[in-house]
PDB file of N, CA and C in Angstrom:
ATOM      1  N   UNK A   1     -48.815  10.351  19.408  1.00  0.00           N
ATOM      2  CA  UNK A   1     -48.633  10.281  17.977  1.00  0.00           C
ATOM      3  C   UNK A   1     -47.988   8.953  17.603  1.00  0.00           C
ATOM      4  N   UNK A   2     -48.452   8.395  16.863  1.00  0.00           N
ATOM      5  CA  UNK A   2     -47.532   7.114  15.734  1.00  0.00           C
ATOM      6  C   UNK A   2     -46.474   7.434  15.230  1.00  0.00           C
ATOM      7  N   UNK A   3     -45.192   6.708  15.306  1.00  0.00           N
ATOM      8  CA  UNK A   3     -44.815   6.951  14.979  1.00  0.00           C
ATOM      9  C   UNK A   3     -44.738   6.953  13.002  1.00  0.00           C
ATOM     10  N   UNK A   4     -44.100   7.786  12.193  1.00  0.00           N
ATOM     11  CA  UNK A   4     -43.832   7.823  11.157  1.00  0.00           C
ATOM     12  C   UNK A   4     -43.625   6.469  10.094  1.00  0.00           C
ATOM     13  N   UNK A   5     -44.702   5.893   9.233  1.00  0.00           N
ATOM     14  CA  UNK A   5     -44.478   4.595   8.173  1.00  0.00           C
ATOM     15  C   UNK A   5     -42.931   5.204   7.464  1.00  0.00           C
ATOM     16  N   UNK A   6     -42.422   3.890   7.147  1.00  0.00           N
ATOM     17  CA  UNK A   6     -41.475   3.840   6.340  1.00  0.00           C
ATOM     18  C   UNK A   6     -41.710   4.343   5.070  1.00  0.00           C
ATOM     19  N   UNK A   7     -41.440   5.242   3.929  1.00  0.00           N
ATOM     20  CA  UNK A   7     -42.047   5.267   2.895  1.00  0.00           C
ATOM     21  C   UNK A   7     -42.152   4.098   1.840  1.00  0.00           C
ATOM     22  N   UNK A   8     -42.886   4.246   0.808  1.00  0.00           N
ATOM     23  CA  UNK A   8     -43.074   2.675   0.258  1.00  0.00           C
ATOM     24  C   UNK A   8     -42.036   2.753  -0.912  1.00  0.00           C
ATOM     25  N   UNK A   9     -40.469   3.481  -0.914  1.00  0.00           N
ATOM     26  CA  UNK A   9     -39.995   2.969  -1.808  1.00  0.00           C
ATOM     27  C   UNK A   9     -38.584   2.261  -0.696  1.00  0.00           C
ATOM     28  N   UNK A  10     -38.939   2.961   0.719  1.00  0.00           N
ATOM     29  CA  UNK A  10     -37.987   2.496   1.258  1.00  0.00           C
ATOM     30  C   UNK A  10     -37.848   1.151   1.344  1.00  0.00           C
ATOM     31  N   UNK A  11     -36.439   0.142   1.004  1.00  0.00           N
ATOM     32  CA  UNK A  11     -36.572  -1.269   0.814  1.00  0.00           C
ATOM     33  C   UNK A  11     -35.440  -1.813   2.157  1.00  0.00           C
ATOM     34  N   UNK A  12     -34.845  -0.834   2.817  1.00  0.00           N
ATOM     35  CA  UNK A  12     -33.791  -1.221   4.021  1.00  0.00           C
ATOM     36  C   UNK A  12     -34.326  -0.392   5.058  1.00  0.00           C
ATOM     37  N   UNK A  13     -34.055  -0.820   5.982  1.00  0.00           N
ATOM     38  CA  UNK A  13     -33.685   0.253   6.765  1.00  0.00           C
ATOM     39  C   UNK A  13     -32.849   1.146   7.568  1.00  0.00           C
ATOM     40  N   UNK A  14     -31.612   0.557   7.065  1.00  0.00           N
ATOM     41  CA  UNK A  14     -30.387   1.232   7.080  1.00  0.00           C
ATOM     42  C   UNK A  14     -29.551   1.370   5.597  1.00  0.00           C
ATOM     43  N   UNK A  15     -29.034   2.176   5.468  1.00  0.00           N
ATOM     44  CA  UNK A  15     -28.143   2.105   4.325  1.00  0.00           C
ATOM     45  C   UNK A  15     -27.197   0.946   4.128  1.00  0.00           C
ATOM     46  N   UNK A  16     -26.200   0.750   5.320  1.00  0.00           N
ATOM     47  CA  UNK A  16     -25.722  -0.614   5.078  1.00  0.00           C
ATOM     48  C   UNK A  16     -26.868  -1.746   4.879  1.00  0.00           C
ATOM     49  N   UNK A  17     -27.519  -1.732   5.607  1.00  0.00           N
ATOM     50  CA  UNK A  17     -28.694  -3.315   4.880  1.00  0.00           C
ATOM     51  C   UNK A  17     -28.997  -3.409   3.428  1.00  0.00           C
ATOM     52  N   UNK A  18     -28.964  -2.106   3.002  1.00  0.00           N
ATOM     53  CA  UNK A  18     -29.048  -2.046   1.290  1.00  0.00           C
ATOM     54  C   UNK A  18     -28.358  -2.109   0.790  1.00  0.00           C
ATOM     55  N   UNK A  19     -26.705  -1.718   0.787  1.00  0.00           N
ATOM     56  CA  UNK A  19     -26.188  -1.835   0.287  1.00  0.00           C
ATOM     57  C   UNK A  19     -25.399  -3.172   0.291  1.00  0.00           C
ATOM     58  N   UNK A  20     -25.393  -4.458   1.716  1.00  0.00           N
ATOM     59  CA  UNK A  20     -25.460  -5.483   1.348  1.00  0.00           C
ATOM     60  C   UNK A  20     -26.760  -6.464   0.483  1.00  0.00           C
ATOM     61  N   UNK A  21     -27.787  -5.966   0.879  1.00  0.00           N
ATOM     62  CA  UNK A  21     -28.530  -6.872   0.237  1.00  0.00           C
ATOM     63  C   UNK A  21     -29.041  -6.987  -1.235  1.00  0.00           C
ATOM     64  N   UNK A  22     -28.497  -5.401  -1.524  1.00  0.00           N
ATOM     65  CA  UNK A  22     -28.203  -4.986  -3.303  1.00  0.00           C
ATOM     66  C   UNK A  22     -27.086  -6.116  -3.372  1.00  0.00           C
ATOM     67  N   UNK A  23     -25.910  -5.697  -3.002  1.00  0.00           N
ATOM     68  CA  UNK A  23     -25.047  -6.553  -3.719  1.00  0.00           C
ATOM     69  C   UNK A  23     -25.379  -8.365  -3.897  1.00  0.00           C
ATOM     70  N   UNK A  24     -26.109  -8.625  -2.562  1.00  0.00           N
ATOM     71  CA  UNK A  24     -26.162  -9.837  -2.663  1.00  0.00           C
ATOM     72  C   UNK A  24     -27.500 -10.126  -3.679  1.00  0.00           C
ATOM     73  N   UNK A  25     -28.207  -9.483  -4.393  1.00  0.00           N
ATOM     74  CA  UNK A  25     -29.145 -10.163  -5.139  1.00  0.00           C
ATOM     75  C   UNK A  25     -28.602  -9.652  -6.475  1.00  0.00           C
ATOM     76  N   UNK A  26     -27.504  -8.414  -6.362  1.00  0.00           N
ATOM     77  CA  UNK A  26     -26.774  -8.922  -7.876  1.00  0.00           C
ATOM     78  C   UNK A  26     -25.868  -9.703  -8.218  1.00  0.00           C
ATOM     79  N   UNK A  27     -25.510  -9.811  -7.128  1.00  0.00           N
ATOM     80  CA  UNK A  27     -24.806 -11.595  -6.948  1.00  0.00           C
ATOM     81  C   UNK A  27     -25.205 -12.567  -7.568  1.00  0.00           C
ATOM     82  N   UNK A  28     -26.373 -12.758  -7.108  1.00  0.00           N
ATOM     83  CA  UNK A  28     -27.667 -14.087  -7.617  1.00  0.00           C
ATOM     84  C   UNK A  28     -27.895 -13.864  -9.148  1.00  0.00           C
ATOM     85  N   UNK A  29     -28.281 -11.993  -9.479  1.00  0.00           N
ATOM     86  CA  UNK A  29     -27.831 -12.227 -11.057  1.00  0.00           C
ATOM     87  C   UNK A  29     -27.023 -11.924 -11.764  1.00  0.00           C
ATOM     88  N   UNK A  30     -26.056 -12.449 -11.333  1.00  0.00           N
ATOM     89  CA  UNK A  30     -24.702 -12.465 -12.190  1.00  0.00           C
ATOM     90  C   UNK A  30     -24.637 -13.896 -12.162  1.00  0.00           C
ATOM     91  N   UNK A  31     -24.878 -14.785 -11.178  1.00  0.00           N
ATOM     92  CA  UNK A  31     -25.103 -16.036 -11.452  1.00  0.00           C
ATOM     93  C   UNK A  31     -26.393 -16.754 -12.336  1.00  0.00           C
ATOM     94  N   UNK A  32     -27.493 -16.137 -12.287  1.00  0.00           N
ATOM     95  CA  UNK A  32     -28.311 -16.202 -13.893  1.00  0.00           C
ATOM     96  C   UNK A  32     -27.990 -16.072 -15.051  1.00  0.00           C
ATOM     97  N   UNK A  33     -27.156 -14.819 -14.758  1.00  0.00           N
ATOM     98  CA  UNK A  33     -26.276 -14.210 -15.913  1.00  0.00           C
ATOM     99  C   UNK A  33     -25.893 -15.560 -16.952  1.00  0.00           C
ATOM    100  N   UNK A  34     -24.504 -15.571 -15.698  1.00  0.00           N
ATOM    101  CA  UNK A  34     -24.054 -16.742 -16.381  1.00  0.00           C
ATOM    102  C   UNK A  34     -24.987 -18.138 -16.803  1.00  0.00           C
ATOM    103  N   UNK A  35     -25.327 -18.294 -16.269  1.00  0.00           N
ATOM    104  CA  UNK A  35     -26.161 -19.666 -16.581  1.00  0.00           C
ATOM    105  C   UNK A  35     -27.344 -19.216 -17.694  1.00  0.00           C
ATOM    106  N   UNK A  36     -27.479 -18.142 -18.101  1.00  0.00           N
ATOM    107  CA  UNK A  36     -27.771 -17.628 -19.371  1.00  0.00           C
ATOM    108  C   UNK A  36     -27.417 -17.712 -20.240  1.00  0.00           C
ATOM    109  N   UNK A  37     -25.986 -17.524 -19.927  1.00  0.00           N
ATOM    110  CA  UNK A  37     -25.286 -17.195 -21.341  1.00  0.00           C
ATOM    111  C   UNK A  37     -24.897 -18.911 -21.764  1.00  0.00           C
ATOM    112  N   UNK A  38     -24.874 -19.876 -20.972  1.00  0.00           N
ATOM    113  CA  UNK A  38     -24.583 -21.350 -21.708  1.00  0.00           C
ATOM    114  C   UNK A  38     -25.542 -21.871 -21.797  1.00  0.00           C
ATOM    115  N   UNK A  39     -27.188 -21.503 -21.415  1.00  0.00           N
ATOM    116  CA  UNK A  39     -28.110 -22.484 -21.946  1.00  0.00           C
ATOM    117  C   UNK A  39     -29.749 -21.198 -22.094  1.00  0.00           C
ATOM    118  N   UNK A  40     -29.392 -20.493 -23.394  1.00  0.00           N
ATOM    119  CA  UNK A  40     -30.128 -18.872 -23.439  1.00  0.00           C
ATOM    120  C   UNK A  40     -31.486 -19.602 -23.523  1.00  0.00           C
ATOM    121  N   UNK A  41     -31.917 -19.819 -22.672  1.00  0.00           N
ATOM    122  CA  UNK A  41     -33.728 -19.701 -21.906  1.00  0.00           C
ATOM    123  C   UNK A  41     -33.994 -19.591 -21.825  1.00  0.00           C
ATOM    124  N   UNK A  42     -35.531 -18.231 -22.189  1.00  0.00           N
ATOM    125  CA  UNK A  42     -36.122 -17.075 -22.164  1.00  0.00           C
ATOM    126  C   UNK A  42     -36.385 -17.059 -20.321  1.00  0.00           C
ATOM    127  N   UNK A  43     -36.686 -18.092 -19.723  1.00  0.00           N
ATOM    128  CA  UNK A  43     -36.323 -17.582 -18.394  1.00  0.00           C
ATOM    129  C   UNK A  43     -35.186 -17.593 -17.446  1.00  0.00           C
ATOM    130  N   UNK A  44     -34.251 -17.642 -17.890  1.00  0.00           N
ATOM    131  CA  UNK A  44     -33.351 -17.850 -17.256  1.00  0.00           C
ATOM    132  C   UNK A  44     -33.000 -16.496 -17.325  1.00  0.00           C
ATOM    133  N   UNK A  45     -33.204 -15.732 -18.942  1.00  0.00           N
ATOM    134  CA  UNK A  45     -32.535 -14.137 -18.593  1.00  0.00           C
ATOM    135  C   UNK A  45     -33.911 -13.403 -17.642  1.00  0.00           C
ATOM    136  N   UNK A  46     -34.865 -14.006 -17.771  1.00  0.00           N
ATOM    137  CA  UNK A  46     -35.714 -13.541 -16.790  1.00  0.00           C
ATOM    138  C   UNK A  46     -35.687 -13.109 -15.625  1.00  0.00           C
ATOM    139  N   UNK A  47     -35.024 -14.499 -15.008  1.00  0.00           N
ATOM    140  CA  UNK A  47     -34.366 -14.700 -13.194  1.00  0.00           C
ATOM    141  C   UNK A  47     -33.497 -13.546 -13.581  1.00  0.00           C
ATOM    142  N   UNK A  48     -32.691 -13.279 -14.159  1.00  0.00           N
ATOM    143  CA  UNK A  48     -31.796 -12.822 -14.185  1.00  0.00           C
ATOM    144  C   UNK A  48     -31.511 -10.804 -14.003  1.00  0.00           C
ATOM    145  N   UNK A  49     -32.779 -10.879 -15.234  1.00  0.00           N
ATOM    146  CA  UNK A  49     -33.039  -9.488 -14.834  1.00  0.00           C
ATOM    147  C   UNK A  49     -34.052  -8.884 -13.756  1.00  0.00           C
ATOM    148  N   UNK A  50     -34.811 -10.187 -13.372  1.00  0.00           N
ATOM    149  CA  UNK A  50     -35.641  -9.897 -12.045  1.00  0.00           C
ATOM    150  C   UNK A  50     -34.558  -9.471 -10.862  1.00  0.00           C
ATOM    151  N   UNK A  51     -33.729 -10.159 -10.635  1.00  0.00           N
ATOM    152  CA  UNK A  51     -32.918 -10.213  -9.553  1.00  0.00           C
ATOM    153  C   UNK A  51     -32.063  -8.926  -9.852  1.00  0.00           C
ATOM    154  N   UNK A  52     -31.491  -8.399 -10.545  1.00  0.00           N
ATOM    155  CA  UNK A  52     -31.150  -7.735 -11.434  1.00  0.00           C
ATOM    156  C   UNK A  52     -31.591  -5.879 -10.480  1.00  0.00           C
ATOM    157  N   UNK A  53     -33.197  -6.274 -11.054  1.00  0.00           N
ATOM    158  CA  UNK A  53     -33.723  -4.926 -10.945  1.00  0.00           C
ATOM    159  C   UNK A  53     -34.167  -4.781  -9.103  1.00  0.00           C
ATOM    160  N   UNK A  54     -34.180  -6.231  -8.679  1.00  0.00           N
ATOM    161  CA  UNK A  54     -34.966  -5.883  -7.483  1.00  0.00           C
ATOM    162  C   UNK A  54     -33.111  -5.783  -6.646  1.00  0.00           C
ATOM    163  N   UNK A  55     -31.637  -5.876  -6.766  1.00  0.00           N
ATOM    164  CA  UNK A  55     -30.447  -5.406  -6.346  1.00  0.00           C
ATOM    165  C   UNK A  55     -30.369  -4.146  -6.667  1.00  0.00           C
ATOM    166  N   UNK A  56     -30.922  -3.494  -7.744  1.00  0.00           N
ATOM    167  CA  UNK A  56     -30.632  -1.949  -7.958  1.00  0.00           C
ATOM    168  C   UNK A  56     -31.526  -1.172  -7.359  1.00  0.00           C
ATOM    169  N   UNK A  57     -32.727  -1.754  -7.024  1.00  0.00           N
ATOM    170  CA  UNK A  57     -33.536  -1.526  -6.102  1.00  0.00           C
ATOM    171  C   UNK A  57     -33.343  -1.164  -4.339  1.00  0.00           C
ATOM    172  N   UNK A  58     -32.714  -2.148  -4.119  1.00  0.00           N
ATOM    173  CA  UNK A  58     -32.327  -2.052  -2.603  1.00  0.00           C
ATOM    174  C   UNK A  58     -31.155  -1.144  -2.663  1.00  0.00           C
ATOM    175  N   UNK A  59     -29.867  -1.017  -3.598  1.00  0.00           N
ATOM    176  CA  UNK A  59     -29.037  -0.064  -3.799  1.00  0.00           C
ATOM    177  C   UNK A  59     -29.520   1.468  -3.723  1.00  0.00           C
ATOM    178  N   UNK A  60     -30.348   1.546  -4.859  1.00  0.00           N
ATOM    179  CA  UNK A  60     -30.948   3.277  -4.456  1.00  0.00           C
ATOM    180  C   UNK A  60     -31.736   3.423  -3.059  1.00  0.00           C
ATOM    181  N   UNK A  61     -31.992   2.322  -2.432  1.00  0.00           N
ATOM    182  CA  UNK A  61     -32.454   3.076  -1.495  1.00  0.00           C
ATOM    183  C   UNK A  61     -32.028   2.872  -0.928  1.00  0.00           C
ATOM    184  N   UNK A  62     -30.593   2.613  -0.491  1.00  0.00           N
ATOM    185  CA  UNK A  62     -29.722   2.836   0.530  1.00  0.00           C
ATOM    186  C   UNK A  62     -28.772   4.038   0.358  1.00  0.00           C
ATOM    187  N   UNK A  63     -28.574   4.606  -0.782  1.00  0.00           N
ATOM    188  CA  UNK A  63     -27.956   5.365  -1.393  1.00  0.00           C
ATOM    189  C   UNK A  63     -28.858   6.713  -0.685  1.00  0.00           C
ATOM    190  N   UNK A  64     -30.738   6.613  -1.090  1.00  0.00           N
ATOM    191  CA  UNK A  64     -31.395   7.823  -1.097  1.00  0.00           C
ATOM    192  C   UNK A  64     -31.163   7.920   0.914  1.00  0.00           C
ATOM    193  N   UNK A  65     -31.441   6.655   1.335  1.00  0.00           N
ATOM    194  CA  UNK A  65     -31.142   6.843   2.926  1.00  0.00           C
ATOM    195  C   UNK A  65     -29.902   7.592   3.851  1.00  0.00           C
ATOM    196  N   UNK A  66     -28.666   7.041   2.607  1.00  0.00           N
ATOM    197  CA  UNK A  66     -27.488   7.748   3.124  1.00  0.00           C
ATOM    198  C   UNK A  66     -27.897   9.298   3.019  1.00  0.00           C
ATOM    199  N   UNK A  67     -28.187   9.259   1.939  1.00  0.00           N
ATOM    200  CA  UNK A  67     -28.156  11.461   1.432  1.00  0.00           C
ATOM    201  C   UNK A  67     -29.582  11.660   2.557  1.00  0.00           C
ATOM    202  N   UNK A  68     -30.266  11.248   2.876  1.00  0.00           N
ATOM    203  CA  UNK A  68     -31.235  11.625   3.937  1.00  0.00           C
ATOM    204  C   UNK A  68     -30.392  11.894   5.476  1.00  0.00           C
ATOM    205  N   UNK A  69     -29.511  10.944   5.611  1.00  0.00           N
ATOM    206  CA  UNK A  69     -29.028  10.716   6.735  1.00  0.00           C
ATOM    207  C   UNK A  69     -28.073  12.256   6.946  1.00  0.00           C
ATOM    208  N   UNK A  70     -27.315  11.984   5.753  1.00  0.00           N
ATOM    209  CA  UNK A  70     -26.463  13.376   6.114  1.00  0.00           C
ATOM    210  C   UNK A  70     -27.264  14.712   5.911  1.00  0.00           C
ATOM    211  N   UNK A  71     -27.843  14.711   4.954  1.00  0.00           N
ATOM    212  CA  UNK A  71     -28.624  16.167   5.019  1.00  0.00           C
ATOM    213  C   UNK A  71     -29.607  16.282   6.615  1.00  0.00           C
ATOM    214  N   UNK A  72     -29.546  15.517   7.387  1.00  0.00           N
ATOM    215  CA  UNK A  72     -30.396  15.801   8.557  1.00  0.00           C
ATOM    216  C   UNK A  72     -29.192  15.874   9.538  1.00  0.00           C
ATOM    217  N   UNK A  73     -28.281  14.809   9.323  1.00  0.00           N
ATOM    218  CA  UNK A  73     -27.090  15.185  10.739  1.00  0.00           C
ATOM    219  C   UNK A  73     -25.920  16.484  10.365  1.00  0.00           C
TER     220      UNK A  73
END
């Protein structure tokens, strides 16, 4: 047997990997953020909420990995 695909919302593969690599791309937009707010650029809030959504992204699915993890151990 093969083993089992990752599912396709999974974005880590550990919970800690998500939950650093969330923080570190809301890092990046909080630094858009700012550089938004002194020169408002229709792309700059762009970067901003891209980076934005793809950190809350890797967050839930380190979050949904943790509650997987314990409901199985």
């Amino acid at each position: 047997m093969k083993p089992a695909k990752n599912p396709w919302w999974q974005a880590a593969q550990t919970p800690r990997q998500g939950f650093i690599t969330g923080g570190v791309w809301l890092f990046v937009a909080a630094g858009w953020l700012v550089l938004a707010v002194g020169d408002p650029s229709p792309w700059r809030w762009a970067f901003a909420a891209a980076w934005a959504v793809i950190g809350v992204g890797y967050l839930v699915s380190a979050v949904v990995l943790r509650r997987r993890q314990r409901d199985s151990g």
